[in-house]
N, C-alpha and C. Protein backbone atom coordinates (compact mmCIF):
# COMPACT_ATOMS: atom_id res chain seq x y z
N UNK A 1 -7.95 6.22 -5.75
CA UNK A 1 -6.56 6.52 -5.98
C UNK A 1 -6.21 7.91 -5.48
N UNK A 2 -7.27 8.68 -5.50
CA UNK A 2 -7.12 9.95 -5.12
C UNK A 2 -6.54 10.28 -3.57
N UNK A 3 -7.03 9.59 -2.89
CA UNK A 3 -6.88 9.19 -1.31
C UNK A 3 -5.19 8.73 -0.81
N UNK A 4 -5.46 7.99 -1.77
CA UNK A 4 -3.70 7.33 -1.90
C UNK A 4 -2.96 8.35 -2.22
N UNK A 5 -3.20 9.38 -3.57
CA UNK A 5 -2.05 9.78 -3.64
C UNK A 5 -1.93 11.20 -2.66
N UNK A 6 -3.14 11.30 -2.22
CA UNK A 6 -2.94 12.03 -0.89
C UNK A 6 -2.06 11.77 0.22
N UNK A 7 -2.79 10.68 0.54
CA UNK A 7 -1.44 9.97 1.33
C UNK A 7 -0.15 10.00 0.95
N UNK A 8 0.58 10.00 0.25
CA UNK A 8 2.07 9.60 0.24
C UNK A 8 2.22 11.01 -0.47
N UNK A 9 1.30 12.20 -0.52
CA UNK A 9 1.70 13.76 -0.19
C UNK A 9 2.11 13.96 1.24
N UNK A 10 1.55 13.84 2.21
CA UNK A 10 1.91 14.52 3.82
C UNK A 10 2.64 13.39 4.71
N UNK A 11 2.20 11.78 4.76
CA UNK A 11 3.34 11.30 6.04
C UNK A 11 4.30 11.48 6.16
N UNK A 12 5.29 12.01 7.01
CA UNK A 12 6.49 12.12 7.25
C UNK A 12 7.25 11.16 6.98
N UNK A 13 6.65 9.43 7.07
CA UNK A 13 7.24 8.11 6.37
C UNK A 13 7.27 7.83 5.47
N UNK A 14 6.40 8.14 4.44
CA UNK A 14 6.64 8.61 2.77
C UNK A 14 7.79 9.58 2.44
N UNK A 15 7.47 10.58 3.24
CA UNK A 15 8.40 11.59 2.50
C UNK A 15 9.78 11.46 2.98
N UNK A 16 10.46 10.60 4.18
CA UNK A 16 11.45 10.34 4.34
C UNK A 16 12.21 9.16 3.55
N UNK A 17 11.20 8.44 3.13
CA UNK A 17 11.42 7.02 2.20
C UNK A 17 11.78 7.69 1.09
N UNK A 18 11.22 8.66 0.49
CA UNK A 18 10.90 9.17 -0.56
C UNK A 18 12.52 10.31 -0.81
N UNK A 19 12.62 10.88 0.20
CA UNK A 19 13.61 11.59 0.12
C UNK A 19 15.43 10.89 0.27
N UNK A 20 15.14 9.45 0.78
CA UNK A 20 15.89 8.49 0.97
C UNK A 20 16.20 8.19 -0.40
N UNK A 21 15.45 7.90 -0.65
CA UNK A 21 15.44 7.45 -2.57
C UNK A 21 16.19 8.46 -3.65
N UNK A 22 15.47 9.78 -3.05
CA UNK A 22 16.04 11.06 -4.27
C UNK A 22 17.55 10.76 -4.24
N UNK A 23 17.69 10.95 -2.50
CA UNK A 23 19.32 11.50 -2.47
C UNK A 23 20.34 9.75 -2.38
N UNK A 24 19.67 8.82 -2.32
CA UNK A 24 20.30 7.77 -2.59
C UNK A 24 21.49 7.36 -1.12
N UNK A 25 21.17 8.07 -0.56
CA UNK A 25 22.30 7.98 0.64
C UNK A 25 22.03 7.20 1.65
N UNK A 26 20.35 6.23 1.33
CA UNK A 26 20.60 4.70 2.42
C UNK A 26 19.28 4.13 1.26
N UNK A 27 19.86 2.70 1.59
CA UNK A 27 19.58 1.75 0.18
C UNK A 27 18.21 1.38 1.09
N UNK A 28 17.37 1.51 0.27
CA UNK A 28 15.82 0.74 0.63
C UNK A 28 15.30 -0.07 -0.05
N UNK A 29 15.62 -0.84 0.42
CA UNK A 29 15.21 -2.35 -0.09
C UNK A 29 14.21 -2.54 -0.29
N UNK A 30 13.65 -2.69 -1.60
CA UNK A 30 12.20 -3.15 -2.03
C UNK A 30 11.51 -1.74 -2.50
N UNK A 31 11.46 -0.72 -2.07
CA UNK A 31 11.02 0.80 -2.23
C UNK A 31 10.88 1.41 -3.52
N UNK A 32 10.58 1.77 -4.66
CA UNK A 32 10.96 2.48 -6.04
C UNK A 32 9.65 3.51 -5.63
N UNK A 33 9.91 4.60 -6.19
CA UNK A 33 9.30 5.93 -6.64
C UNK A 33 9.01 6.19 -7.87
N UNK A 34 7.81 5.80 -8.20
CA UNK A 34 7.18 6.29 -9.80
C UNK A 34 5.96 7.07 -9.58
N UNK A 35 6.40 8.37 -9.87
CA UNK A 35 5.45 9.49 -9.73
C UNK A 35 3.88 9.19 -10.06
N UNK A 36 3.11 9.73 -8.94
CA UNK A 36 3.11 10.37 -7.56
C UNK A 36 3.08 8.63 -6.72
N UNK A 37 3.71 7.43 -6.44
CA UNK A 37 3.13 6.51 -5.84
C UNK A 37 4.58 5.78 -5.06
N UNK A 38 4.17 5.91 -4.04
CA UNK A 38 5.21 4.86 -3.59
C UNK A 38 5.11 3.73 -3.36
N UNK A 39 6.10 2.29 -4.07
CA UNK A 39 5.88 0.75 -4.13
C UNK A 39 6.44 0.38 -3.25
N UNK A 40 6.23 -0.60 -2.70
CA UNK A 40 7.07 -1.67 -1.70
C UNK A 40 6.37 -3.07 -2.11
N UNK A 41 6.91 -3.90 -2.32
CA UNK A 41 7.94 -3.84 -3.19
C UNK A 41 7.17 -4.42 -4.47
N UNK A 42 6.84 -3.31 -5.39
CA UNK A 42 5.88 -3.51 -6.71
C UNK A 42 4.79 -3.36 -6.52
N UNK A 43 3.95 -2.62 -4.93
CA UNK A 43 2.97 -2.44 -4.88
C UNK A 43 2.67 -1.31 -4.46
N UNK A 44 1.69 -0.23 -4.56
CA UNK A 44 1.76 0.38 -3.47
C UNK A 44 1.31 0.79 -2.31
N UNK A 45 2.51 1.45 -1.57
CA UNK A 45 2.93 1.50 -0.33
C UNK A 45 1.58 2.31 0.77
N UNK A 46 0.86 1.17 1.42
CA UNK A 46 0.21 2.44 2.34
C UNK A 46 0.89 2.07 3.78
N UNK A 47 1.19 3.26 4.63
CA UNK A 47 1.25 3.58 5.74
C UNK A 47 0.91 2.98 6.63
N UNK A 48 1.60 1.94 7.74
CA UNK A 48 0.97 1.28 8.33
C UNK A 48 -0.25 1.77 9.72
N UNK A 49 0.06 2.87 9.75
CA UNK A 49 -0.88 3.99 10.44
C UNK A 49 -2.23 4.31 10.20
N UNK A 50 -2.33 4.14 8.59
CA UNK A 50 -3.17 5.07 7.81
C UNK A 50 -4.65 4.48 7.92
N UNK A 51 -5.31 5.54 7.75
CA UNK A 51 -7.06 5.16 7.75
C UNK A 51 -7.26 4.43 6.80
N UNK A 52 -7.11 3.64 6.18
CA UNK A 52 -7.41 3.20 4.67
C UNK A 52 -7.08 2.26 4.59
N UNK A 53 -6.49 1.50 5.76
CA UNK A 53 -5.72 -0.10 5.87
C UNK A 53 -7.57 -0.75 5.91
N UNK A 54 -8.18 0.02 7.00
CA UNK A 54 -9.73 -1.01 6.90
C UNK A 54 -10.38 -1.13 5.88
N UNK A 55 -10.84 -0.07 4.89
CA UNK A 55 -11.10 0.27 3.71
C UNK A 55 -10.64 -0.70 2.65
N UNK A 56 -9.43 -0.83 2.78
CA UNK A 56 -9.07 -1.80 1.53
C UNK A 56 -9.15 -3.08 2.13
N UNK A 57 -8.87 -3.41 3.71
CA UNK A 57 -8.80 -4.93 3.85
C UNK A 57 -10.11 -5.64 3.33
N UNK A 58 -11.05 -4.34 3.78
CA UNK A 58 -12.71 -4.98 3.50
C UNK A 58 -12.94 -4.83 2.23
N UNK A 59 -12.40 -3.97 1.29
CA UNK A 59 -12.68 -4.15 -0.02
C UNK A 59 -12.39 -5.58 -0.98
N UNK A 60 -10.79 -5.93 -0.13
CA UNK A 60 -10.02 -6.73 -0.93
C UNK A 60 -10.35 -8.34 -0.38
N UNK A 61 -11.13 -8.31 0.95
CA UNK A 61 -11.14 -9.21 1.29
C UNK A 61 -12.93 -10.20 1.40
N UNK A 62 -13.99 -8.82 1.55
CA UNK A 62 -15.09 -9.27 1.48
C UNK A 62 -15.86 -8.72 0.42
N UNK A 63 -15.00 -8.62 -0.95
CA UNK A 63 -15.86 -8.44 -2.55
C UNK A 63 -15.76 -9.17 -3.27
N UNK A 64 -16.44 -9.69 -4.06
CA UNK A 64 -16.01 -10.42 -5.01
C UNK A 64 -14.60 -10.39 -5.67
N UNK A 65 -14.41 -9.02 -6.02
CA UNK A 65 -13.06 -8.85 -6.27
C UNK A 65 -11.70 -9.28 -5.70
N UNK A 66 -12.49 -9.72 -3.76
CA UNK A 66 -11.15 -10.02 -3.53
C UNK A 66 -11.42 -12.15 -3.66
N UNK A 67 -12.19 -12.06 -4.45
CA UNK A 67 -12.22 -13.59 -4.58
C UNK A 67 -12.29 -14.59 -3.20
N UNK A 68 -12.26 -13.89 -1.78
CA UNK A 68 -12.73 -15.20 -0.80
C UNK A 68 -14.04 -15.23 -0.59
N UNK A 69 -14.34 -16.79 -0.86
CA UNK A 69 -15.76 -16.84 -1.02
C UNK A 69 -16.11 -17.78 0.21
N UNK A 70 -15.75 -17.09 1.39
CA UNK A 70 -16.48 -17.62 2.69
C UNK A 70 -15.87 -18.95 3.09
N UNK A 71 -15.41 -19.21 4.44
CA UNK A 71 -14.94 -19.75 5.25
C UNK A 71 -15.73 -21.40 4.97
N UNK A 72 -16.74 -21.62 4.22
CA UNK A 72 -17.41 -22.84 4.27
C UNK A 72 -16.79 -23.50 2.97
N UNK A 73 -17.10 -22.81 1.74
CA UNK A 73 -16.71 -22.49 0.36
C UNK A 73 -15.25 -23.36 0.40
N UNK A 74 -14.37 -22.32 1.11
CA UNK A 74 -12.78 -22.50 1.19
C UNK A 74 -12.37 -23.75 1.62
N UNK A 75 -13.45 -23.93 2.91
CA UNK A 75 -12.70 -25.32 3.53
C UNK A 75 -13.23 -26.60 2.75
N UNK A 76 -14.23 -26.28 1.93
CA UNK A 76 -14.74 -27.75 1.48
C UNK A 76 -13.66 -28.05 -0.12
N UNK A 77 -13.23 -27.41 -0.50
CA UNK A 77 -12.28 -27.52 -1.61
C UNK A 77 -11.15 -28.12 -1.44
């Protein structure tokens, strides 16, 4: 989490989303700000840039946690 909330300290696309939000002066659809994290939409928001897209795909996708249990598994169900 620490990483994350690093992240949405410095991108310039956070902090413009973010500053979009304070001053309310263009509607962002899906976006809310609950300190320090930015959601889209109810989740949060990483950067489509960011180092950490591989990190989590492989976390979320080849752990148990992310529950797919292999291409053989899946198709025989």
């Amino acid at each position: 989490w620490e990483k994350i909330r690093q992240l949405h300290k410095s991108p310039a696309s956070v902090q413009t989303i973010k500053e979009q939000l304070d001053s309310n002066t263009t509607r962002r659809y899906g976006y809310s700000w609950h300190e320090p994290y930015l959601y889209y939409p109810g989740r949060v928001f990483i950067p489509p840039q960011s180092d950490l897209i591989p990190t989590l795909l492989e976390h979320f996708h080849n752990s148990p946690a992310g529950g797919h249990e292999g291409m053989e598994r899946t198709y025989r169900q």
